[in-house]
PDB file of N, CA and C in Angstrom:
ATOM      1  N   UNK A   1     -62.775  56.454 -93.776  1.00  0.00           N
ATOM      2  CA  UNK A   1     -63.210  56.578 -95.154  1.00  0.00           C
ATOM      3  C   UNK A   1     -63.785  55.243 -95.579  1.00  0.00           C
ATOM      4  N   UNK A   2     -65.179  55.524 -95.969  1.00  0.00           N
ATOM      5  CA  UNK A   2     -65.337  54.034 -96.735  1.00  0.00           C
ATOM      6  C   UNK A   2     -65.391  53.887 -98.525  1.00  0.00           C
ATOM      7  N   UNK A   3     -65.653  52.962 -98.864  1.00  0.00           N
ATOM      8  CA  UNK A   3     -65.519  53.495-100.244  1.00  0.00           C
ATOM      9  C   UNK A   3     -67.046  52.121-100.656  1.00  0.00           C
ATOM     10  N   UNK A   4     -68.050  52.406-101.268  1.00  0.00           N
ATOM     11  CA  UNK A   4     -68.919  52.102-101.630  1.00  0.00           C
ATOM     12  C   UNK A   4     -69.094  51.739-103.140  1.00  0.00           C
ATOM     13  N   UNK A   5     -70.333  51.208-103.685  1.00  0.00           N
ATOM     14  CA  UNK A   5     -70.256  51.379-105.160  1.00  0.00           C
ATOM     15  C   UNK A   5     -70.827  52.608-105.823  1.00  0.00           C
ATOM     16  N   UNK A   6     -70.304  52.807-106.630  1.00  0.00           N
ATOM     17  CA  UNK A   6     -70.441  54.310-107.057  1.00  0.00           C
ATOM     18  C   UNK A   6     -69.632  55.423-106.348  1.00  0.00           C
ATOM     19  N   UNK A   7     -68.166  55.385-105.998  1.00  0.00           N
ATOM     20  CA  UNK A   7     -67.928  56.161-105.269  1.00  0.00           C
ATOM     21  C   UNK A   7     -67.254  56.772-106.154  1.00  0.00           C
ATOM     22  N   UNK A   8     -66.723  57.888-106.007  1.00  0.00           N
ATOM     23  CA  UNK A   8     -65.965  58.650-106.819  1.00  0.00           C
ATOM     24  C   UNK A   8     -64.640  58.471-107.125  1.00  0.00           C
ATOM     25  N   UNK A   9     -64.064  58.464-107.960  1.00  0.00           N
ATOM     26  CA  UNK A   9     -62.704  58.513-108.342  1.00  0.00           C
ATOM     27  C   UNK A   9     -61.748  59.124-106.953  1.00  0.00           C
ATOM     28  N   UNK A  10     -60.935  58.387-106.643  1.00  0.00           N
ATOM     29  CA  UNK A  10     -60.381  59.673-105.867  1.00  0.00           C
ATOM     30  C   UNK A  10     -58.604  59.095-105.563  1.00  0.00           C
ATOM     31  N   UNK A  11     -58.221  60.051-104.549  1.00  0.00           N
ATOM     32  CA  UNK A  11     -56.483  59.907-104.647  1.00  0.00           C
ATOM     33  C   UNK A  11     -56.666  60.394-102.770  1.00  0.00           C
ATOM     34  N   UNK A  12     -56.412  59.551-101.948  1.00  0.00           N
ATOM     35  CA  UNK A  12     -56.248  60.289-100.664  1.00  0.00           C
ATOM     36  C   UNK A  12     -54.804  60.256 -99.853  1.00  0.00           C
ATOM     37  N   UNK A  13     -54.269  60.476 -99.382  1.00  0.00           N
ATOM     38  CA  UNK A  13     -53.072  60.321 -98.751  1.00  0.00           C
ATOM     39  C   UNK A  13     -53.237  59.618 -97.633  1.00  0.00           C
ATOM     40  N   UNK A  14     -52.563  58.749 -96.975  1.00  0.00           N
ATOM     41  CA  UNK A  14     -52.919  57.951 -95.441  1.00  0.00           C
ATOM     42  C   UNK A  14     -51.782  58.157 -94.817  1.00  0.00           C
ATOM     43  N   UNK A  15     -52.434  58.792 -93.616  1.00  0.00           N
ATOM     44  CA  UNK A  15     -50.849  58.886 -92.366  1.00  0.00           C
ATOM     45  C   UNK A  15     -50.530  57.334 -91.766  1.00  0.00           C
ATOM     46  N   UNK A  16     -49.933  57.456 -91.298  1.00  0.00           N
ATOM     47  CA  UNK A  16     -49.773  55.728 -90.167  1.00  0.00           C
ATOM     48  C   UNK A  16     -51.046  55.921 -89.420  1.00  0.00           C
ATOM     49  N   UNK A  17     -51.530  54.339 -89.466  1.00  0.00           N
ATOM     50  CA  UNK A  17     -52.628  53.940 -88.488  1.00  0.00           C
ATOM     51  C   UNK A  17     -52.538  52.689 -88.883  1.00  0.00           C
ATOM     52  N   UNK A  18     -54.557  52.659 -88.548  1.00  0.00           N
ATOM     53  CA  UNK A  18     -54.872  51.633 -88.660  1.00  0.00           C
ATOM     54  C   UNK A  18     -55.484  51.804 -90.248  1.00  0.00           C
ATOM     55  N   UNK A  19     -56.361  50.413 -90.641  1.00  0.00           N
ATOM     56  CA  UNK A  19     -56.963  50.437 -92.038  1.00  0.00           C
ATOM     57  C   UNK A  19     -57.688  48.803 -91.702  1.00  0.00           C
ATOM     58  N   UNK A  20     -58.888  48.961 -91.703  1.00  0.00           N
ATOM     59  CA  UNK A  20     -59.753  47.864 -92.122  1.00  0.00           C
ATOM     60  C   UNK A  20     -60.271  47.401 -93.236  1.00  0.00           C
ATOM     61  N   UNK A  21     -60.476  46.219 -93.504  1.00  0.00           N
ATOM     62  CA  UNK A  21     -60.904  45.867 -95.077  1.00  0.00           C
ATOM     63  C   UNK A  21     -62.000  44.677 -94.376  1.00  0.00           C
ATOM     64  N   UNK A  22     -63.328  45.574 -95.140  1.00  0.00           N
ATOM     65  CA  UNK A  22     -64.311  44.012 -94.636  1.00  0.00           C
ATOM     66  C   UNK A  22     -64.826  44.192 -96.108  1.00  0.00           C
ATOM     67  N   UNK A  23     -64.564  42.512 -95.907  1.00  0.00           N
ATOM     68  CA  UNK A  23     -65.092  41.862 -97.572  1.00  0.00           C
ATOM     69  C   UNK A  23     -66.470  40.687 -97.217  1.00  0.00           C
ATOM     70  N   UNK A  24     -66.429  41.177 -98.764  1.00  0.00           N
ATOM     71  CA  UNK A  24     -67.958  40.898 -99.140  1.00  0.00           C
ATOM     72  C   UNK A  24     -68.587  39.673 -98.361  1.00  0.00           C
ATOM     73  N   UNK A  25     -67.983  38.819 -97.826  1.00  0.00           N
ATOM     74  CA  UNK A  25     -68.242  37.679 -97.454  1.00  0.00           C
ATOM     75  C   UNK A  25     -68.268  37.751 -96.046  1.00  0.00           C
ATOM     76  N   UNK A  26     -67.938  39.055 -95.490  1.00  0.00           N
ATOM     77  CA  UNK A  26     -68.683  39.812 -94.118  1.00  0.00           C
ATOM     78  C   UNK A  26     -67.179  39.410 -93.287  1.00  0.00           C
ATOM     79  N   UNK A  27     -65.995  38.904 -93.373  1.00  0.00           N
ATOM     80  CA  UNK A  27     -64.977  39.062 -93.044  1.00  0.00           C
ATOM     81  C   UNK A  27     -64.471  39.997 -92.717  1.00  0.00           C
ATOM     82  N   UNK A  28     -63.308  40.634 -91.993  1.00  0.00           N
ATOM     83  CA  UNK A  28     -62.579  41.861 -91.669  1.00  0.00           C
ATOM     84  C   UNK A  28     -61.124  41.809 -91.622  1.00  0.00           C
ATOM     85  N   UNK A  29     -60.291  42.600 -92.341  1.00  0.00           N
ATOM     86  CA  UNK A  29     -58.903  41.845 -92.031  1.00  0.00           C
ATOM     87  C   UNK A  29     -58.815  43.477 -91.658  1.00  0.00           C
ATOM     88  N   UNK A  30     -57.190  43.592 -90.487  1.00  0.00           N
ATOM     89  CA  UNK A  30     -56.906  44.620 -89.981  1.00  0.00           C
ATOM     90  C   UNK A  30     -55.277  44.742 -90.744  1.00  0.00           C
ATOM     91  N   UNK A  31     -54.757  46.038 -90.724  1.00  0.00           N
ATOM     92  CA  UNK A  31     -53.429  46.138 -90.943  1.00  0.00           C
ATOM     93  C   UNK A  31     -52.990  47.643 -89.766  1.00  0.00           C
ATOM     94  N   UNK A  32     -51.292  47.525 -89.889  1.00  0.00           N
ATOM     95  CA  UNK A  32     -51.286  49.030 -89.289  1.00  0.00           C
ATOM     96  C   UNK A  32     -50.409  49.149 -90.279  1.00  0.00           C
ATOM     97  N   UNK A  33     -50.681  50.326 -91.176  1.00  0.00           N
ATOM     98  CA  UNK A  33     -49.500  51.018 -92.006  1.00  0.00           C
ATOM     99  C   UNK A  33     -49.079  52.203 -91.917  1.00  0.00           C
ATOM    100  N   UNK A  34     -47.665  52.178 -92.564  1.00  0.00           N
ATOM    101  CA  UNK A  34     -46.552  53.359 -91.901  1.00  0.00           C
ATOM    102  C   UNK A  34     -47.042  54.434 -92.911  1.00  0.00           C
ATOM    103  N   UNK A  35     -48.250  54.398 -93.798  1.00  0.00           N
ATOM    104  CA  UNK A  35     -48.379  56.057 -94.860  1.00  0.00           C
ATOM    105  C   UNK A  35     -48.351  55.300 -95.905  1.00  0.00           C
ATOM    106  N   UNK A  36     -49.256  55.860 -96.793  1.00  0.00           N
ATOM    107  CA  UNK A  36     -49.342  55.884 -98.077  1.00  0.00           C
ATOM    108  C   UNK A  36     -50.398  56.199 -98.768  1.00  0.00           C
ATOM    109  N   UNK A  37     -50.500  55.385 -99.814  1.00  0.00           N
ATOM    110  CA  UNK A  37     -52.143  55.983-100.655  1.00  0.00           C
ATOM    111  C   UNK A  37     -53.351  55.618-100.722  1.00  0.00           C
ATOM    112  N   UNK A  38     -54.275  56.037-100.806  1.00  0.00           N
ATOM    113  CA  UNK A  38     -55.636  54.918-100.770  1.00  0.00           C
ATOM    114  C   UNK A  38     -56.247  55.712-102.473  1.00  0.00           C
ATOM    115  N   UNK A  39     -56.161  54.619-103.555  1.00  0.00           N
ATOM    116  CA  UNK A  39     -56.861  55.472-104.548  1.00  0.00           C
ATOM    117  C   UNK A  39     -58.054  54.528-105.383  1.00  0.00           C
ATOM    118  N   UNK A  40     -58.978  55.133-105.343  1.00  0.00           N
ATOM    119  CA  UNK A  40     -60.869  54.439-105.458  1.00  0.00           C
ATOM    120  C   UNK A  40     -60.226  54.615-107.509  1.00  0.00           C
ATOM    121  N   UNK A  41     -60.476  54.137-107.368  1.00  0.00           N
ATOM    122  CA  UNK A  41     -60.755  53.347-109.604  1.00  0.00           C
ATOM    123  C   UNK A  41     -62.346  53.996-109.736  1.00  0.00           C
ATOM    124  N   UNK A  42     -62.702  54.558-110.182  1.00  0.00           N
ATOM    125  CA  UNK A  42     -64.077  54.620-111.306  1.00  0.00           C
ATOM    126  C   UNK A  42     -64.572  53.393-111.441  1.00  0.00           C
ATOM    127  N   UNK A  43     -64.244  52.181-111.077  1.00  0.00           N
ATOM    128  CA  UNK A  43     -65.263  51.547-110.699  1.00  0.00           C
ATOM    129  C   UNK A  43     -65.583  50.773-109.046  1.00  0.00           C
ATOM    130  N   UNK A  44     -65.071  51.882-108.507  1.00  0.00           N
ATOM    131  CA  UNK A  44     -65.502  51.460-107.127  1.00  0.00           C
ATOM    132  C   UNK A  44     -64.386  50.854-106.318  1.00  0.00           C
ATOM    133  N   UNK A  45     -63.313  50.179-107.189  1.00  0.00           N
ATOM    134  CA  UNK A  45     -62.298  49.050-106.566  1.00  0.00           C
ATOM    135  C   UNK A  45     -61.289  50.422-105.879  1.00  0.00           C
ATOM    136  N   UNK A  46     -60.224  49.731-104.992  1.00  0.00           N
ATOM    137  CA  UNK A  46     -59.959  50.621-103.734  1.00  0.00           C
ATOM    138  C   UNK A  46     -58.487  49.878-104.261  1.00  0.00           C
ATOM    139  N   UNK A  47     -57.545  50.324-104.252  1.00  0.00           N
ATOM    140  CA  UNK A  47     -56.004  50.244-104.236  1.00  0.00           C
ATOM    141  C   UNK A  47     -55.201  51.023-103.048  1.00  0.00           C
ATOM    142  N   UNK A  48     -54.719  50.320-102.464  1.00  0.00           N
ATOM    143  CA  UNK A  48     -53.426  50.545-100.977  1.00  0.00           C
ATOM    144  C   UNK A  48     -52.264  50.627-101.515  1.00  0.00           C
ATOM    145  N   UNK A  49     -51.497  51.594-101.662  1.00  0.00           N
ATOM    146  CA  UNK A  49     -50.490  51.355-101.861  1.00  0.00           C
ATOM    147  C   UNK A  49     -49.683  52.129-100.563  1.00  0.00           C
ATOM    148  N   UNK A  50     -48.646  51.790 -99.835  1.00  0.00           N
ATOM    149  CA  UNK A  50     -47.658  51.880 -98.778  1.00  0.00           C
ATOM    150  C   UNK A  50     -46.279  50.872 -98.686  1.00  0.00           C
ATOM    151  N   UNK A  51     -45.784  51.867 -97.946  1.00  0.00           N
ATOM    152  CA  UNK A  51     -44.520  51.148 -97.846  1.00  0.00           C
ATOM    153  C   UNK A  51     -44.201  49.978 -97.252  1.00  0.00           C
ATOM    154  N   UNK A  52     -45.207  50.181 -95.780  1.00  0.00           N
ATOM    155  CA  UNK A  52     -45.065  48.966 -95.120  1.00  0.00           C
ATOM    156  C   UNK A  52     -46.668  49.026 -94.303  1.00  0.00           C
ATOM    157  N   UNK A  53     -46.257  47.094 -94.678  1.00  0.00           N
ATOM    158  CA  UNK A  53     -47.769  47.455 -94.005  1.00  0.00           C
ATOM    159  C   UNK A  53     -48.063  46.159 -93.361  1.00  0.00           C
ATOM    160  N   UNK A  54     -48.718  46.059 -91.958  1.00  0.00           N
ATOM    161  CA  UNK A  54     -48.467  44.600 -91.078  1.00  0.00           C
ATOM    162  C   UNK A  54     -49.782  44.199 -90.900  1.00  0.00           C
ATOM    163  N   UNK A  55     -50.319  42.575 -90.513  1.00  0.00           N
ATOM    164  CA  UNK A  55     -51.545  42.844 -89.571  1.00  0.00           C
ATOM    165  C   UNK A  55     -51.323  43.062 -88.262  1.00  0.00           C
ATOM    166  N   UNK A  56     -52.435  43.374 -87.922  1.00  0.00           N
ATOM    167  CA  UNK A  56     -52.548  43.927 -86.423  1.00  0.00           C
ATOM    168  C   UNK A  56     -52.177  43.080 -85.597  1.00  0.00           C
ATOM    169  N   UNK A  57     -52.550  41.388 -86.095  1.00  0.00           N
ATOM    170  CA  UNK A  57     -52.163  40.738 -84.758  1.00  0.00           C
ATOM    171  C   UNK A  57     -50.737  40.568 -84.730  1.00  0.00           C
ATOM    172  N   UNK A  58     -50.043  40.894 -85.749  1.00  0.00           N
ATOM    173  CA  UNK A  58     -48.437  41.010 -85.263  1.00  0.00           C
ATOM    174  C   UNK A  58     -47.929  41.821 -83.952  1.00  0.00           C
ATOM    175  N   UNK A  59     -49.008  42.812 -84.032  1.00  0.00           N
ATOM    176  CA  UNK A  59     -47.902  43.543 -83.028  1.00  0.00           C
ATOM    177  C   UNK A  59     -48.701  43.023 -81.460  1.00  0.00           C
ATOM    178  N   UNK A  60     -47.756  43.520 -80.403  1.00  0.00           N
ATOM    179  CA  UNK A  60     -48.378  43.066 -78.855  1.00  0.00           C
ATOM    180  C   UNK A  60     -47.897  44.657 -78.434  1.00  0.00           C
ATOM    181  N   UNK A  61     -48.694  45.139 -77.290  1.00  0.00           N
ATOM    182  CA  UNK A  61     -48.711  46.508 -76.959  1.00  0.00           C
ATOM    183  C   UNK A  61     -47.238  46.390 -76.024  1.00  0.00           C
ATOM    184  N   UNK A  62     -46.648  45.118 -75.554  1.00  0.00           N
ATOM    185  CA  UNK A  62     -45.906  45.367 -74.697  1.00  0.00           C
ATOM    186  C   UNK A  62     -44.550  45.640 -75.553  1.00  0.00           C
ATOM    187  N   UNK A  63     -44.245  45.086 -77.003  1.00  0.00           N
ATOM    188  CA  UNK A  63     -43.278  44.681 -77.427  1.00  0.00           C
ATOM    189  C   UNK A  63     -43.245  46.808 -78.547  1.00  0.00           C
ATOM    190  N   UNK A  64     -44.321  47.341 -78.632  1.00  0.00           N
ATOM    191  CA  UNK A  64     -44.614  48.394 -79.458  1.00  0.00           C
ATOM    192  C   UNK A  64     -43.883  49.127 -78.088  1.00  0.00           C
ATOM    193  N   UNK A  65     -44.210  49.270 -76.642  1.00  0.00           N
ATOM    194  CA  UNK A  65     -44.020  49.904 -75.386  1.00  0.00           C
ATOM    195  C   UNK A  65     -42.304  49.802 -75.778  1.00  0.00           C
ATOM    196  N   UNK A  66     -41.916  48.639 -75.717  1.00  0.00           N
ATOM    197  CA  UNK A  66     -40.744  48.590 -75.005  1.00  0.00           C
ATOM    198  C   UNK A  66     -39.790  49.145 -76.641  1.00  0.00           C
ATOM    199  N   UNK A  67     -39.913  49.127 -77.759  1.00  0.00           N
ATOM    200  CA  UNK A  67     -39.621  49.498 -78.829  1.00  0.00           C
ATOM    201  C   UNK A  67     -39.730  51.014 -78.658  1.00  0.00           C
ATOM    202  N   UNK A  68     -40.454  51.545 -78.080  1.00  0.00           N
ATOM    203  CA  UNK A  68     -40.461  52.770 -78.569  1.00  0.00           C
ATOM    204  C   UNK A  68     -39.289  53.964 -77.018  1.00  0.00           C
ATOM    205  N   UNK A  69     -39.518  52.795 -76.365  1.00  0.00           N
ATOM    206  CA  UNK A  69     -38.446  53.132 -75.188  1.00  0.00           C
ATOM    207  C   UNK A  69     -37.123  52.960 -75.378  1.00  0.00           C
ATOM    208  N   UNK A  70     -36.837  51.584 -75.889  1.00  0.00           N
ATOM    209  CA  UNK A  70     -35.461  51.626 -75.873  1.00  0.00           C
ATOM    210  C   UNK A  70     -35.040  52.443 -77.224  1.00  0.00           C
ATOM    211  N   UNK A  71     -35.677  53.204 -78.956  1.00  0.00           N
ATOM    212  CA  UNK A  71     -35.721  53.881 -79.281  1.00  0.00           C
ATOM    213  C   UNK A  71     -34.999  55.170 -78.738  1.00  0.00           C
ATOM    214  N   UNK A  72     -36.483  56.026 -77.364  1.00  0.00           N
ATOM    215  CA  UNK A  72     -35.826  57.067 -76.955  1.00  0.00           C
ATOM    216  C   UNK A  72     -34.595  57.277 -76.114  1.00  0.00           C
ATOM    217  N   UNK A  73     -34.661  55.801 -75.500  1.00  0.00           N
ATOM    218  CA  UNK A  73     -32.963  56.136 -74.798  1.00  0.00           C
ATOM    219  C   UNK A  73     -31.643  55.633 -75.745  1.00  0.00           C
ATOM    220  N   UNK A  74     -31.929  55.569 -77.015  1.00  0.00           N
ATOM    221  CA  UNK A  74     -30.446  55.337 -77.818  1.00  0.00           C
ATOM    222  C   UNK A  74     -30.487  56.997 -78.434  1.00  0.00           C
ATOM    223  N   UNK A  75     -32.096  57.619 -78.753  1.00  0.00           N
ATOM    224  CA  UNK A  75     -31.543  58.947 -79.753  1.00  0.00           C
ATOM    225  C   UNK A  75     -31.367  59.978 -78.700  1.00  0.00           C
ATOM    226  N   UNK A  76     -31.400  59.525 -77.504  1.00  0.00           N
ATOM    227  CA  UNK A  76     -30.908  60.965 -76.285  1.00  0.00           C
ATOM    228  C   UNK A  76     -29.717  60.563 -76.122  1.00  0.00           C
ATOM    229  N   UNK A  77     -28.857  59.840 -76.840  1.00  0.00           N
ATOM    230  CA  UNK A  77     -27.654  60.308 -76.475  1.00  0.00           C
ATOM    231  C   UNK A  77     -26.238  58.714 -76.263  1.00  0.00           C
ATOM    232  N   UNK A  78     -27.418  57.382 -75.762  1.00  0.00           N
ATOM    233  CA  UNK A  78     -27.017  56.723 -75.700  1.00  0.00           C
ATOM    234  C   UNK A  78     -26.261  55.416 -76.632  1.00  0.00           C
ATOM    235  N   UNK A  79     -25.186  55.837 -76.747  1.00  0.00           N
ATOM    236  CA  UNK A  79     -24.920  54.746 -78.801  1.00  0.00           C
ATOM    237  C   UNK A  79     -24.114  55.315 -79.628  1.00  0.00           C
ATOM    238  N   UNK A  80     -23.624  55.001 -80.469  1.00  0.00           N
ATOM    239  CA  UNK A  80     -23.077  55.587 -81.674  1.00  0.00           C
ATOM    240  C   UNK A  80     -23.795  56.409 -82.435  1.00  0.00           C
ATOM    241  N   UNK A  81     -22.895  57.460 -82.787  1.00  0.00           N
ATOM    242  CA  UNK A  81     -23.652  58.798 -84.087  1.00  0.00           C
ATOM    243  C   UNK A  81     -24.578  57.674 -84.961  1.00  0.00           C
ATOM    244  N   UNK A  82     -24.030  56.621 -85.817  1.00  0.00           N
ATOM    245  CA  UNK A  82     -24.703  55.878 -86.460  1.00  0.00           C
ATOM    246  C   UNK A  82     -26.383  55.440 -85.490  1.00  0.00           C
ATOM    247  N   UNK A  83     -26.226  54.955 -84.318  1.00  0.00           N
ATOM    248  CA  UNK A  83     -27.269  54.341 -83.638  1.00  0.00           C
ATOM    249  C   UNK A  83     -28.669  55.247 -83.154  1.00  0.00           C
ATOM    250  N   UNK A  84     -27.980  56.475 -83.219  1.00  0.00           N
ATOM    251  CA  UNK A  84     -28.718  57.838 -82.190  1.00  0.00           C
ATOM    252  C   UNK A  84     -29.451  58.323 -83.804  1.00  0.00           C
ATOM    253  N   UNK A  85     -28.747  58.394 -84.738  1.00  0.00           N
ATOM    254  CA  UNK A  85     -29.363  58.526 -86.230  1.00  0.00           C
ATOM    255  C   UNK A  85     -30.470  57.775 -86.409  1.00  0.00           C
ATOM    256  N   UNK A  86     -30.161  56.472 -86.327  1.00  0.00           N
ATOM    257  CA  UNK A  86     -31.325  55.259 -86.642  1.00  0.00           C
ATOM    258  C   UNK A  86     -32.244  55.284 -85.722  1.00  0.00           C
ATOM    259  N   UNK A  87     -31.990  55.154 -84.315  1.00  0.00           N
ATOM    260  CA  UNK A  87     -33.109  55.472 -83.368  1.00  0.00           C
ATOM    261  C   UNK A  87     -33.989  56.742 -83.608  1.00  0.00           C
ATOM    262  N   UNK A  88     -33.506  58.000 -84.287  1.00  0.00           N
ATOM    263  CA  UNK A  88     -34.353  59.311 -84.170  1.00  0.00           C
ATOM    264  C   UNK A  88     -35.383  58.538 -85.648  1.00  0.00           C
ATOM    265  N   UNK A  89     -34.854  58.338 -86.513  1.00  0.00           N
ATOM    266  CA  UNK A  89     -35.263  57.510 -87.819  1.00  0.00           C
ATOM    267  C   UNK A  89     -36.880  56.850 -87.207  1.00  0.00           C
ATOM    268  N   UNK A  90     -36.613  55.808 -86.526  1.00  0.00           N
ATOM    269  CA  UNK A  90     -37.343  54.486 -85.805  1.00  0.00           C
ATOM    270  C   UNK A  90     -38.699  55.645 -85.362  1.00  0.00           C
ATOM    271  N   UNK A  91     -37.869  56.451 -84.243  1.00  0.00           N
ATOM    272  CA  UNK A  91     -39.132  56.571 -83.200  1.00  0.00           C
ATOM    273  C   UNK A  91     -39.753  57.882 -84.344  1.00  0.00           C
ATOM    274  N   UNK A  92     -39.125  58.799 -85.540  1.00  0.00           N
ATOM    275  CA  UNK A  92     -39.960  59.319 -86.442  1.00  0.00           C
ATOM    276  C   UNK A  92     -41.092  59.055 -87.053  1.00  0.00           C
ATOM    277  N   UNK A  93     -40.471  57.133 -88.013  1.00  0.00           N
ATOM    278  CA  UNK A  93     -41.896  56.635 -88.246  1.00  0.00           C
ATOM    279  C   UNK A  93     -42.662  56.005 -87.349  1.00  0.00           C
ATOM    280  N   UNK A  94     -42.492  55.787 -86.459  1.00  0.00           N
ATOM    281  CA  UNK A  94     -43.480  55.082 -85.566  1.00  0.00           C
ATOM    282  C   UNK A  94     -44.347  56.385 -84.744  1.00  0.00           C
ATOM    283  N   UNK A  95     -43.958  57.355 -85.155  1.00  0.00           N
ATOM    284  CA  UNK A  95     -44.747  58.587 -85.088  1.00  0.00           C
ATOM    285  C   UNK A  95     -45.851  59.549 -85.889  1.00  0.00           C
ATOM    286  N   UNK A  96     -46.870  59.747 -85.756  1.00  0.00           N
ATOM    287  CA  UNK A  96     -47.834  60.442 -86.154  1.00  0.00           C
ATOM    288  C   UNK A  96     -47.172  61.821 -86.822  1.00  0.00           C
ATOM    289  N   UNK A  97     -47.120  62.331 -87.915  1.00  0.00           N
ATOM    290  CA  UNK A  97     -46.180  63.873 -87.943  1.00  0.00           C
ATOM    291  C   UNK A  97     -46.937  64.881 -86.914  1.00  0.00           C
ATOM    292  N   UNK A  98     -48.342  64.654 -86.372  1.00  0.00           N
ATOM    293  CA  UNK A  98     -48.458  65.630 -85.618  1.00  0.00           C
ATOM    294  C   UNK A  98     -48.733  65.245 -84.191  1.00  0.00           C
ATOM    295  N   UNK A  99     -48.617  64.324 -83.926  1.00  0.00           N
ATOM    296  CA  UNK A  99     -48.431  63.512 -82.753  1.00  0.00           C
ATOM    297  C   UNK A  99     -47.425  62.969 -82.150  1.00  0.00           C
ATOM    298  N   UNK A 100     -47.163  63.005 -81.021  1.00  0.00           N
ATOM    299  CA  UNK A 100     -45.997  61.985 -80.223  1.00  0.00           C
ATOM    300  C   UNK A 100     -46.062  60.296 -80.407  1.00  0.00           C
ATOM    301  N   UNK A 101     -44.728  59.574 -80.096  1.00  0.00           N
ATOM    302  CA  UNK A 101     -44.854  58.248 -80.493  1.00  0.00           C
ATOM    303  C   UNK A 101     -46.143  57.506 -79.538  1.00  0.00           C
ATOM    304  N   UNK A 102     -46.239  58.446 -77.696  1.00  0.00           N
ATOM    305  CA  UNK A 102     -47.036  57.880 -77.142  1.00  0.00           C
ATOM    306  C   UNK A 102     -48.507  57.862 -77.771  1.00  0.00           C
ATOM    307  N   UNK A 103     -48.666  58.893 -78.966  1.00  0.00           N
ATOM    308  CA  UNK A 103     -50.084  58.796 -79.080  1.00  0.00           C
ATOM    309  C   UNK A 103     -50.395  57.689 -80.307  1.00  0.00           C
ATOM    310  N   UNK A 104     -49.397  57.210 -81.206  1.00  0.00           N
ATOM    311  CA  UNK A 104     -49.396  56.108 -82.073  1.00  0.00           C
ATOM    312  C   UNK A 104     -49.484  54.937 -81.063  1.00  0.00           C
ATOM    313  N   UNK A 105     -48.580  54.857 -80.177  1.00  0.00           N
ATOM    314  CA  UNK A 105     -49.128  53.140 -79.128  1.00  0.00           C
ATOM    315  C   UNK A 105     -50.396  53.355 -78.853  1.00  0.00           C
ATOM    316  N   UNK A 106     -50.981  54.355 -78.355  1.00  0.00           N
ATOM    317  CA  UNK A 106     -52.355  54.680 -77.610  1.00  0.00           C
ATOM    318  C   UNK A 106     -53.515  53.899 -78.658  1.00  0.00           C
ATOM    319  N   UNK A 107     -53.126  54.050 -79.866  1.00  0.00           N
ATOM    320  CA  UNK A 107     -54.098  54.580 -81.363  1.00  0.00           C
ATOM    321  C   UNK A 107     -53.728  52.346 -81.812  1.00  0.00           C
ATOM    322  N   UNK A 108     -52.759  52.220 -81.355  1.00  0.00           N
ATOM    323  CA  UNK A 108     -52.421  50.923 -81.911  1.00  0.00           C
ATOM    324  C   UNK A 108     -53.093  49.791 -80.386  1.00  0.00           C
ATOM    325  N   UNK A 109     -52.951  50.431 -79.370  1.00  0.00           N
ATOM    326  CA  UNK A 109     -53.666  50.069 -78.264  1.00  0.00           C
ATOM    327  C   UNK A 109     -54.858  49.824 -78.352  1.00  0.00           C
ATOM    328  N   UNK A 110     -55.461  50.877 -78.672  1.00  0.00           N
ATOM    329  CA  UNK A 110     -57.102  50.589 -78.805  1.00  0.00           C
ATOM    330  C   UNK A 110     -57.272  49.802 -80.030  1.00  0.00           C
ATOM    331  N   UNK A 111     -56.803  49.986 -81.393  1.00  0.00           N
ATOM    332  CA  UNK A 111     -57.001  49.140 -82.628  1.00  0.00           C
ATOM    333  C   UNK A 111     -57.084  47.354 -81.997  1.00  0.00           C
ATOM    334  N   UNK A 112     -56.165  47.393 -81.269  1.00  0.00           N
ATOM    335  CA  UNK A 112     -55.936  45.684 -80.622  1.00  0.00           C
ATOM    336  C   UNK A 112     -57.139  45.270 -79.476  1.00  0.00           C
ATOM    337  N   UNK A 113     -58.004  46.103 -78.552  1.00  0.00           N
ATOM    338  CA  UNK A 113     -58.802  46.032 -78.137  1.00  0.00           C
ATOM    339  C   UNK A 113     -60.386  45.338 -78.945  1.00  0.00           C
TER     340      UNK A 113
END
C-alpha cells in the first residue's frame, strides 16, 4: 500500500510483516510489526499504530530460526503447563493467522536480503 498526496481517508488493518517508510529526503527506514493499523488523515499524513514494532536490522535469520524452534519443542510437550502455554503464545504471534511460523521467517528472510 502506498499512500500519496491526495489519498483518501482510510482505516486498513496490518497483519505481521514487513512496512517501509521512504521519506521525503529519499531515505528508507524498515520495521517488522506484529499487526495493527495503518490510517491515511484527509490530508495525506499516514499514522501506524501497533503493538510492537522493531527495525529490521534487529533481527538475524539465525536467531528468528532458532526462536522459533526452541518455541516448537517447549509447546509439544516439553516444560511446564505455564511454559508449553507461553511457547504456543510466542510461536502464535510470530505467525501469519493464515500461514505457518516457517512462512513468517521466509517473509522476514527475504525483507533482510
Amino acid at each position: 500500500m502506498g499512500i500519496l498526496a491526495q489519498h483518501v481517508p482510510s482505516i486498513e488493518q496490518l497483519k505481521p510483516g514487513l512496512i517501509e517508510i521512504i521519506e521525503e529526503s529519499g531515505g528508507n527506514k524498515q520495521f517488522f510489526l506484529s499487526g495493527g493499523f495503518a490510517i491515511v488523515q484527509p490530508n495525506s499524513h499516514l499514522t501506524i499504530n501497533a503493538v510492537e514494532g522493531f527495525p529490521l536490522e534487529d533481527f538475524s535469520e539465525e536467531a528468528v530460526r532458532s526462536q522459533i524452534a526452541e518455541a516448537q519443542k517447549i509447546a509439544s510437550g516439553n516444560g511446564s503447563e505455564q511454559d508449553i502455554a507461553e511457547a504456543k503464545i510466542e510461536l502464535e504471534v510470530m505467525k501469519n493467522p493464515h500461514a505457518a511460523a516457517e512462512q513468517v521467517l521466509e517473509s522476514l528472510q527475504a525483507a533482510m536480503k
